[in-house]
C-alpha atoms as a PDB file:
ATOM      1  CA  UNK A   1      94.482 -41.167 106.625  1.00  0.00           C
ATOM      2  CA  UNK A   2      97.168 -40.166 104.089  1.00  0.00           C
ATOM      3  CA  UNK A   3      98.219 -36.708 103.053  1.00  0.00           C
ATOM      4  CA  UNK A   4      95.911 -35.858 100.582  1.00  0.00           C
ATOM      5  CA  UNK A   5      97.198 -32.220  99.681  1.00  0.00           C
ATOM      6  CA  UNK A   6      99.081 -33.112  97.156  1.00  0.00           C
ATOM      7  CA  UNK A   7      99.443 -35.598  94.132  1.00  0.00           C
ATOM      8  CA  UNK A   8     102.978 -36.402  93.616  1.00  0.00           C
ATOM      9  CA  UNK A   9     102.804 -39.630  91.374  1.00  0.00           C
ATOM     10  CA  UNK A  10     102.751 -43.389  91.731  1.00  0.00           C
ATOM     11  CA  UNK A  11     106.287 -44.758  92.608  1.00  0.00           C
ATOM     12  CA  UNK A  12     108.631 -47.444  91.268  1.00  0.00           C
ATOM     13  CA  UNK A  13     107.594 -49.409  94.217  1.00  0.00           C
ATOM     14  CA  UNK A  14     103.837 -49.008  93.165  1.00  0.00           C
ATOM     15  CA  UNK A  15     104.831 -51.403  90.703  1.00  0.00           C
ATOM     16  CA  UNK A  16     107.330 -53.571  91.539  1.00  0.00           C
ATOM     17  CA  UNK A  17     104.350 -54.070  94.578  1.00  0.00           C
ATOM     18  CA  UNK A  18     102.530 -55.611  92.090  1.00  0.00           C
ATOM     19  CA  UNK A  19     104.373 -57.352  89.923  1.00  0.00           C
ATOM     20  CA  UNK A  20     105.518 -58.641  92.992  1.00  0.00           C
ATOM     21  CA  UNK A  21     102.014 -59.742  94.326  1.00  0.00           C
ATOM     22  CA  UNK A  22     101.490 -61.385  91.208  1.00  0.00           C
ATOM     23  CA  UNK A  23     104.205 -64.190  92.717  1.00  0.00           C
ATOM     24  CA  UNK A  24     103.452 -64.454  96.039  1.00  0.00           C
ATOM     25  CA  UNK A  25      99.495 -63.921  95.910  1.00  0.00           C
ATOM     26  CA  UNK A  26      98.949 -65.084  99.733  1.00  0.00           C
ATOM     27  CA  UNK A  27      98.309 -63.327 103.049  1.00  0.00           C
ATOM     28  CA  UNK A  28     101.479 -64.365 104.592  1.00  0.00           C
ATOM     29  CA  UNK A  29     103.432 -62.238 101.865  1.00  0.00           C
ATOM     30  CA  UNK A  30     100.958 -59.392 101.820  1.00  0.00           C
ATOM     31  CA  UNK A  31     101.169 -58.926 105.921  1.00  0.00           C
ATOM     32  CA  UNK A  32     104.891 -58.837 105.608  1.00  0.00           C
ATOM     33  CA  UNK A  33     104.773 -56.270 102.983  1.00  0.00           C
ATOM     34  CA  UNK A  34     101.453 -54.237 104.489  1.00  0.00           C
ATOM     35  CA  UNK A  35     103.451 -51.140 104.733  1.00  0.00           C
ATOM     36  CA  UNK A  36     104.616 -50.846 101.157  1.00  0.00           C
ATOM     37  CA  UNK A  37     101.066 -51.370  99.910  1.00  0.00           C
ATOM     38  CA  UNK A  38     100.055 -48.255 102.518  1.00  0.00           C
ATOM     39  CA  UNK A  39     103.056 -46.021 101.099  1.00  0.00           C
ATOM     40  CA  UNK A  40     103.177 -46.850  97.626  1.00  0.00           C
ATOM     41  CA  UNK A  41      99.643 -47.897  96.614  1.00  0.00           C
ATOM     42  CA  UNK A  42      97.162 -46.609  99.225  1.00  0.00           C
ATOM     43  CA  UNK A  43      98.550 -42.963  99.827  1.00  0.00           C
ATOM     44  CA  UNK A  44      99.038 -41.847  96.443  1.00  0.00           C
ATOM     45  CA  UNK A  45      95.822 -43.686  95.468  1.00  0.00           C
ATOM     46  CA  UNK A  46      93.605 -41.776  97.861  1.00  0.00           C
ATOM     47  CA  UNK A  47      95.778 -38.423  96.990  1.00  0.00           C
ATOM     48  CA  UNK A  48      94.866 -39.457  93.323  1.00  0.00           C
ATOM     49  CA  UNK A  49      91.403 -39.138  93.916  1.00  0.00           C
ATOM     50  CA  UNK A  50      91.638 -35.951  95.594  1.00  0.00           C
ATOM     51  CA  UNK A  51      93.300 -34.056  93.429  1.00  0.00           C
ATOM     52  CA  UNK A  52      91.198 -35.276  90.179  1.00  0.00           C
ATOM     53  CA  UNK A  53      87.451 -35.059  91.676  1.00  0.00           C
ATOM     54  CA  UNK A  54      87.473 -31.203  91.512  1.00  0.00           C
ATOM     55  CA  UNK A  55      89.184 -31.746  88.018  1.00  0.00           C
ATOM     56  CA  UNK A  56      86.508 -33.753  86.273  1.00  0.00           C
ATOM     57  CA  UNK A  57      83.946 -31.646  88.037  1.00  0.00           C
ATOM     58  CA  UNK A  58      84.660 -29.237  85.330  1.00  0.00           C
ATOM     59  CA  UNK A  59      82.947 -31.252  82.732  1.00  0.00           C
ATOM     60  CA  UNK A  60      80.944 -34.378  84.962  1.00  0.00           C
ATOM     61  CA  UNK A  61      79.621 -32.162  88.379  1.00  0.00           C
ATOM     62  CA  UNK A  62      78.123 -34.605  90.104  1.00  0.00           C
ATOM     63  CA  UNK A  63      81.081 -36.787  89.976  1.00  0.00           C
ATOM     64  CA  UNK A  64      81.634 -38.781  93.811  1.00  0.00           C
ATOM     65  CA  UNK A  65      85.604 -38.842  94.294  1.00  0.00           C
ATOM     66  CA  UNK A  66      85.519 -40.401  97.602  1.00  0.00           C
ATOM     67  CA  UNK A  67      89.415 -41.797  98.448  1.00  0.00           C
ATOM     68  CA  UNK A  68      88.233 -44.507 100.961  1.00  0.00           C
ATOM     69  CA  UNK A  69      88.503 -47.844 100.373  1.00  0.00           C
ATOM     70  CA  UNK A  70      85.308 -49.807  98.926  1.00  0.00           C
ATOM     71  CA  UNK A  71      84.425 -45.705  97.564  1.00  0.00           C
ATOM     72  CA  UNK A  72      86.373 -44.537  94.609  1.00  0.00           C
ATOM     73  CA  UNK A  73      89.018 -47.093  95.662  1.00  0.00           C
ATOM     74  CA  UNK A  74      88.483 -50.905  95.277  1.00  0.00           C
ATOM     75  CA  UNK A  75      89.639 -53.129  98.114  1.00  0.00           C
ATOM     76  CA  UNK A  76      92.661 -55.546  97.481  1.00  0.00           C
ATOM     77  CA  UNK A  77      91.062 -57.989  98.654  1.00  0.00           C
ATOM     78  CA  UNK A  78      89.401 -60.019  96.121  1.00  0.00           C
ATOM     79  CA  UNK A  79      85.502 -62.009  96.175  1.00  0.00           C
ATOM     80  CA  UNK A  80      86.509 -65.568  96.141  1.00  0.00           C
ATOM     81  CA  UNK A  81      83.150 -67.169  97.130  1.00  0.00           C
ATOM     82  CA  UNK A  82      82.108 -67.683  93.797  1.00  0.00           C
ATOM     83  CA  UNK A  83      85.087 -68.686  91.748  1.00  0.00           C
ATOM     84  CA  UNK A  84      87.802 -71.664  91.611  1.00  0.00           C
ATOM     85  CA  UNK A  85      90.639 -69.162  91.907  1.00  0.00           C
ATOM     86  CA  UNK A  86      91.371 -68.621  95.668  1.00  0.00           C
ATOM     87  CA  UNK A  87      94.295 -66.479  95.065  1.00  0.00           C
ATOM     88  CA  UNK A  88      93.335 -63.388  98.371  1.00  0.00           C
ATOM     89  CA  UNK A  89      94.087 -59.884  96.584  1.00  0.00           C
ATOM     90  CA  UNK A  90      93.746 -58.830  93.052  1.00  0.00           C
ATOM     91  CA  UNK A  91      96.835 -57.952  91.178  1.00  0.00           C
ATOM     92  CA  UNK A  92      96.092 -54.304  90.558  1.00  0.00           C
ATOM     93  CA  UNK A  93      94.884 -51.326  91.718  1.00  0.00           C
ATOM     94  CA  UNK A  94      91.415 -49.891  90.438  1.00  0.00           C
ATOM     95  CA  UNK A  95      89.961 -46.637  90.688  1.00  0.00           C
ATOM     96  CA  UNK A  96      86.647 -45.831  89.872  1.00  0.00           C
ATOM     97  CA  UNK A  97      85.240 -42.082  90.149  1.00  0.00           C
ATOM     98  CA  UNK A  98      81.284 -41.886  89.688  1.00  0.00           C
ATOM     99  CA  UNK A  99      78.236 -39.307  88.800  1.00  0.00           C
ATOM    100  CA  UNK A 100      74.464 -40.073  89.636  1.00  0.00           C
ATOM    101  CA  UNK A 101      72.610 -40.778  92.700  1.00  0.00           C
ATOM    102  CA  UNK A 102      72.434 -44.718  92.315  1.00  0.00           C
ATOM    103  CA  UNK A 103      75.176 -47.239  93.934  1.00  0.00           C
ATOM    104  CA  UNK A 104      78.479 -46.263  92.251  1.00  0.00           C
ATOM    105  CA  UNK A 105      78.230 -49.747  90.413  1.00  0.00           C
ATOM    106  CA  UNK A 106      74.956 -48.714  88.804  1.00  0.00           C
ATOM    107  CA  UNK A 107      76.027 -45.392  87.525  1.00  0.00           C
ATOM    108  CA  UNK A 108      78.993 -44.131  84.233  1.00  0.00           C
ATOM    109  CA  UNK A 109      81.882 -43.001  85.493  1.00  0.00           C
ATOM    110  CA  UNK A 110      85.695 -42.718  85.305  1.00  0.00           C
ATOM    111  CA  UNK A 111      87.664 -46.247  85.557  1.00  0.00           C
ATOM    112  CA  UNK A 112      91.676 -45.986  86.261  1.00  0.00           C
ATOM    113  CA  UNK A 113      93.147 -49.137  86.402  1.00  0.00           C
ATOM    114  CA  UNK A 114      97.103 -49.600  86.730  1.00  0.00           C
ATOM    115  CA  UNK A 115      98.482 -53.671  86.388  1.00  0.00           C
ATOM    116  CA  UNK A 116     102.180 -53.551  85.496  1.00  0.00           C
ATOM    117  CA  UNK A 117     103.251 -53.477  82.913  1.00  0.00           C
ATOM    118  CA  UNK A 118      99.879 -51.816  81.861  1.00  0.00           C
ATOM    119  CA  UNK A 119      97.725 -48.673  82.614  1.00  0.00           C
ATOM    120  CA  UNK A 120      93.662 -48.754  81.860  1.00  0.00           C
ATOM    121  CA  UNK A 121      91.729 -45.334  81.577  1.00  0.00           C
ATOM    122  CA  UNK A 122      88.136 -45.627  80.497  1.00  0.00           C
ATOM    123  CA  UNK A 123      84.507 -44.207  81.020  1.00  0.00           C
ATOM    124  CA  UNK A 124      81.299 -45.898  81.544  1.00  0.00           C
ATOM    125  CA  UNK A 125      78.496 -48.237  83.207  1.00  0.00           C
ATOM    126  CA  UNK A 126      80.407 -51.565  83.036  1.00  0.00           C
ATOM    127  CA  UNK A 127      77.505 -54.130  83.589  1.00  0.00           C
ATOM    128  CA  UNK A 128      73.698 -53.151  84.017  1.00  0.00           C
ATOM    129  CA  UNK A 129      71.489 -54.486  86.154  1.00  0.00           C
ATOM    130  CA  UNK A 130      68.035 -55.075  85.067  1.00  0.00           C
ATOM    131  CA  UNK A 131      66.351 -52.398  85.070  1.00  0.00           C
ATOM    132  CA  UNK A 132      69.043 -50.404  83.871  1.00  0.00           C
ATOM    133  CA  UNK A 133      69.364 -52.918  81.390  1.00  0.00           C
ATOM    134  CA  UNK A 134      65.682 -52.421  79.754  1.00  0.00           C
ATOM    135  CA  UNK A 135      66.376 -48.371  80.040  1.00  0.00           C
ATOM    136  CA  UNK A 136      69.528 -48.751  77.786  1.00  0.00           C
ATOM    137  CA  UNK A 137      67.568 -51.033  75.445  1.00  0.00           C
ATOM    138  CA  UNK A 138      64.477 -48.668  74.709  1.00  0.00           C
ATOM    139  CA  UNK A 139      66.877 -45.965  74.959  1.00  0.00           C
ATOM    140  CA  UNK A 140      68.657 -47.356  72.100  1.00  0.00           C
ATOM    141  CA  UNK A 141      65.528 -47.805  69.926  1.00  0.00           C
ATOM    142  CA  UNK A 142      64.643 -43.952  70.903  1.00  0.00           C
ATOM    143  CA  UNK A 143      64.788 -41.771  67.629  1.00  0.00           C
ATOM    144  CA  UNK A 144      66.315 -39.016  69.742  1.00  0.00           C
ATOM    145  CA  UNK A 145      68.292 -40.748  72.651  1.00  0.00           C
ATOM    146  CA  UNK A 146      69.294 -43.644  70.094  1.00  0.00           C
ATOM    147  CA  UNK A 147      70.566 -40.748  68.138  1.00  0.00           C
ATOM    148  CA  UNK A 148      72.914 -39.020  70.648  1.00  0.00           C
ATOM    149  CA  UNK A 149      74.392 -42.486  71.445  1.00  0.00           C
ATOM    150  CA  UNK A 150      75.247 -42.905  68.199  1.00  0.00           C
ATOM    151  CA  UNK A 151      76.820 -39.331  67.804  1.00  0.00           C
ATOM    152  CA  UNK A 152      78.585 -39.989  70.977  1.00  0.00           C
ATOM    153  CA  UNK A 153      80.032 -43.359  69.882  1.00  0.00           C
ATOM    154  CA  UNK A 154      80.739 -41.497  66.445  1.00  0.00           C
ATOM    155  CA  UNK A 155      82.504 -38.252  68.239  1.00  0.00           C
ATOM    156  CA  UNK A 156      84.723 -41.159  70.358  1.00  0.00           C
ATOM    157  CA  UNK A 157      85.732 -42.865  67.023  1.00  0.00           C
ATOM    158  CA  UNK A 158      86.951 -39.784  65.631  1.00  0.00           C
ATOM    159  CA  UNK A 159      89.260 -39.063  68.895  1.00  0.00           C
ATOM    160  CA  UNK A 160      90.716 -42.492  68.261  1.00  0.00           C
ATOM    161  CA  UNK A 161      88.576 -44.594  70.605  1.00  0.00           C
ATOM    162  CA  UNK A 162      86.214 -47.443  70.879  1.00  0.00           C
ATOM    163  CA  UNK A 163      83.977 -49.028  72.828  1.00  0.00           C
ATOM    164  CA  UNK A 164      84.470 -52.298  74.764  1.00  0.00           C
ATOM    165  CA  UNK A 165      83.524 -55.935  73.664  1.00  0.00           C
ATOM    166  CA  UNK A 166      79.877 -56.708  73.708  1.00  0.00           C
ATOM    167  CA  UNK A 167      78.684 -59.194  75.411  1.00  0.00           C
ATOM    168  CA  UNK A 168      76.212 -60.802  73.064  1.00  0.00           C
ATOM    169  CA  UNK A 169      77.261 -62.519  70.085  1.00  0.00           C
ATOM    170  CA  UNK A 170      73.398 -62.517  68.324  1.00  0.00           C
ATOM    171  CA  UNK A 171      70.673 -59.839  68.785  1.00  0.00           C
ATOM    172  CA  UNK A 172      68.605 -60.405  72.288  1.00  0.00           C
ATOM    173  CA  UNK A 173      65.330 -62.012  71.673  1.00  0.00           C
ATOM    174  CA  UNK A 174      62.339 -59.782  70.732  1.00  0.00           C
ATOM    175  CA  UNK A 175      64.822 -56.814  68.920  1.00  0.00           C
ATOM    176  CA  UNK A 176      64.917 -56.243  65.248  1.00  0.00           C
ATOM    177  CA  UNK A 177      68.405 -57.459  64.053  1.00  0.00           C
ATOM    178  CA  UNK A 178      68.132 -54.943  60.927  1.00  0.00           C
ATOM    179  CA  UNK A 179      67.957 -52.135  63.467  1.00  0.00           C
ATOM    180  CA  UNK A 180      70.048 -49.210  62.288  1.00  0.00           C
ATOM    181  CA  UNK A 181      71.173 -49.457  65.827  1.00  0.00           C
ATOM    182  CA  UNK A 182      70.993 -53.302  66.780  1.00  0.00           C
ATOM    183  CA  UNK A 183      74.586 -53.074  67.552  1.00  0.00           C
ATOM    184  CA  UNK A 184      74.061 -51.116  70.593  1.00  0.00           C
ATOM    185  CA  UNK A 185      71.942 -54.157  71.666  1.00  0.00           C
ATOM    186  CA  UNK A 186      75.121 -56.971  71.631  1.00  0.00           C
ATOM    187  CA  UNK A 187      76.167 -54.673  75.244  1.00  0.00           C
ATOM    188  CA  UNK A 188      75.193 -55.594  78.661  1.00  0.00           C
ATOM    189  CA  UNK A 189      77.234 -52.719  79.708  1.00  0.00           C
ATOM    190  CA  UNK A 190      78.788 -49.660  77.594  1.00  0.00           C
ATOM    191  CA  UNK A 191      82.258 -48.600  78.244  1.00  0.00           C
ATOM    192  CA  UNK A 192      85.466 -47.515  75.830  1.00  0.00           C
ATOM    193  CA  UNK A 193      88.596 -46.725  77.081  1.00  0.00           C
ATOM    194  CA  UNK A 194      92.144 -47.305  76.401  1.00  0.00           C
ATOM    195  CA  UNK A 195      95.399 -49.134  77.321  1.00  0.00           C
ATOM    196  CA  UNK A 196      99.046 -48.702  77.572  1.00  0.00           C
ATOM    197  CA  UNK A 197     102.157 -49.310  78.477  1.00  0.00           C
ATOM    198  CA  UNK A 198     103.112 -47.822  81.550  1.00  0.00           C
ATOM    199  CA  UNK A 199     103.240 -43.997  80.953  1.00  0.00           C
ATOM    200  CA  UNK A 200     105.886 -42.290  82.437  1.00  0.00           C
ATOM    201  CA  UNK A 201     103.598 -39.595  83.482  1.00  0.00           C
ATOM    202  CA  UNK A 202     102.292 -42.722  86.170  1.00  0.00           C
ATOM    203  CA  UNK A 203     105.842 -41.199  88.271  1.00  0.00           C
ATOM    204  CA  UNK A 204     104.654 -37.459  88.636  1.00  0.00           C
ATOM    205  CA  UNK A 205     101.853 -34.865  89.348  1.00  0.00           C
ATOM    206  CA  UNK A 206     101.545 -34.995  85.028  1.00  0.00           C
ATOM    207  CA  UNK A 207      99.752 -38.239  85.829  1.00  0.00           C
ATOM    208  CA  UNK A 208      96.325 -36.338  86.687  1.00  0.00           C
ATOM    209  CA  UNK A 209      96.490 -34.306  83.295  1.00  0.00           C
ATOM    210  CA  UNK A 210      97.276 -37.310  81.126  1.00  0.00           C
ATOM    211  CA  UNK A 211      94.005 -39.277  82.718  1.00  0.00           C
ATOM    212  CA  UNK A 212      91.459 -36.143  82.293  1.00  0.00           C
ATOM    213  CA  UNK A 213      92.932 -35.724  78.540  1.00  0.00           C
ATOM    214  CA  UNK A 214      91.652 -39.007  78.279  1.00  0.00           C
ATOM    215  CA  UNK A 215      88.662 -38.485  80.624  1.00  0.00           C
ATOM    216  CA  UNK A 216      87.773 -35.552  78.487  1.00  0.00           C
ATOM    217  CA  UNK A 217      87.595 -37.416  75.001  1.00  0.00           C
ATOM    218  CA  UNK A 218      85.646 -39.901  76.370  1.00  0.00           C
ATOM    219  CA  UNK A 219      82.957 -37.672  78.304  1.00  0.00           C
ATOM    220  CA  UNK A 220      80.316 -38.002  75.449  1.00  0.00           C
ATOM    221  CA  UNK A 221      79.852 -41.646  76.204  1.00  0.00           C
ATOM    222  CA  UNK A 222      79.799 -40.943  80.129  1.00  0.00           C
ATOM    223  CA  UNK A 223      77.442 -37.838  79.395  1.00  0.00           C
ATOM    224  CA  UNK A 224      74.836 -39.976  77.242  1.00  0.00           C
ATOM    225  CA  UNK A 225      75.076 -42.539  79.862  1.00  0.00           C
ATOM    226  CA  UNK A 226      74.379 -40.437  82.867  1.00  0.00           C
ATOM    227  CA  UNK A 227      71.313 -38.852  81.388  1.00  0.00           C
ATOM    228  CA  UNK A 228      70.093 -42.168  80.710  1.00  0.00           C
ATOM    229  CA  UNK A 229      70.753 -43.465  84.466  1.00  0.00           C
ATOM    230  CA  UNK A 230      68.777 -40.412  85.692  1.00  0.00           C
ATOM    231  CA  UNK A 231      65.696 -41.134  83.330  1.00  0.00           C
ATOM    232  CA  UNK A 232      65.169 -44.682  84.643  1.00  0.00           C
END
């Protein structure tokens, strides 16, 4: 396993990895280039996630920073059962730091996502699953837990952030449109987070204090969420 003392950075070869990926997106490229994905993705990936888990501790405790692959870091290789595009390895590399007892996939947590020529840092509990689903819904209806969501949303505004797309376009049969909150009910998943250009903060150590700035703003949305994962 890498070196995971120390955080130096990403590297200009992180990216031109990528970028370069993105042309040549078979397995014949990516075994001739194996090495640069372990030095200049993989390393300071899992050194990433060892240096930031005790970091966001501070504010999210339970938080899993685990820097294997298929753990806090997703594999390259991409799902193509399901899907017309056979293309072998996503073009970027995600991160995804988690708090709560549930599969990672089923609780909030902390999302980093680099794709040259952008960087993605968000927070939250991307796509329910049922019964998670149902939880958020009555949760949202809840005179006290509806409340806090809205607060949280409304502290995240004020920082200069939003939430994510919804994913329904009309009000899911069986809720009150006129809710005060039937806008929380357009979401099969919660999540706000925000994207850039490449920072040059990506190239250094200063790369973990520009993600928990970011982490921090956006801890009322993970916060609300979490509580809501462990009532269900």
């Amino acid at each position: 396993m890498a070196d995971q003392t120390q955080f130096r950075g990403f590297t200009k070869k992180t990216v031109s990895f990528f970028r370069a990926l993105a042309r040549h997106n078979d397995k014949a490229w990516f075994a001739a280039h194996r090495a640069d994905y372990d030095e200049h993705v993989l390393a300071p990936a899992q050194a990433f996630v060892a240096a930031i888990g005790p970091r966001l501790r501070e504010f999210a405790p339970g938080v899993h920073a685990d820097p294997r692959i298929d753990r806090s870091i997703f594999r390259l290789y991409r799902d193509t059962r399901f899907t017309n595009d056979k293309s072998p390895f996503k073009t970027h590399l995600g991160i995804f730091l988690w708090e709560g007892d549930r599969p990672k996939m089923e609780c909030s947590g902390f999302y980093f996502h680099l794709e040259p020529p952008v960087l993605l840092v968000g927070v939250g509990l991307y796509f329910f699953p049922p019964p998670l689903l149902d939880e958020f819904r009555q949760a949202v209806l809840h005179p006290v837990h509806g409340q806090a969501l809205e607060d949280a949303v409304g502290l995240l505004s004020k920082r200069g952030y939003e939430l994510g797309e919804p994913h329904y376009k009309r009000t899911p049969r069986g809720f009150d449109p006129a809710h005060p909150r039937a806008r929380f009910l357009l979401y099969h998943g919660i999540w706000a987070g925000t994207e850039s250009r490449l920072p040059d903060a990506l190239y250094s150590a200063r790369l973990i204090d520009y993600c928990l700035k970011r982490y921090r703003a956006l801890a009322p949305l993970h916060q609300w969420l979490t509580a809501m994962v462990e009532r269900a």
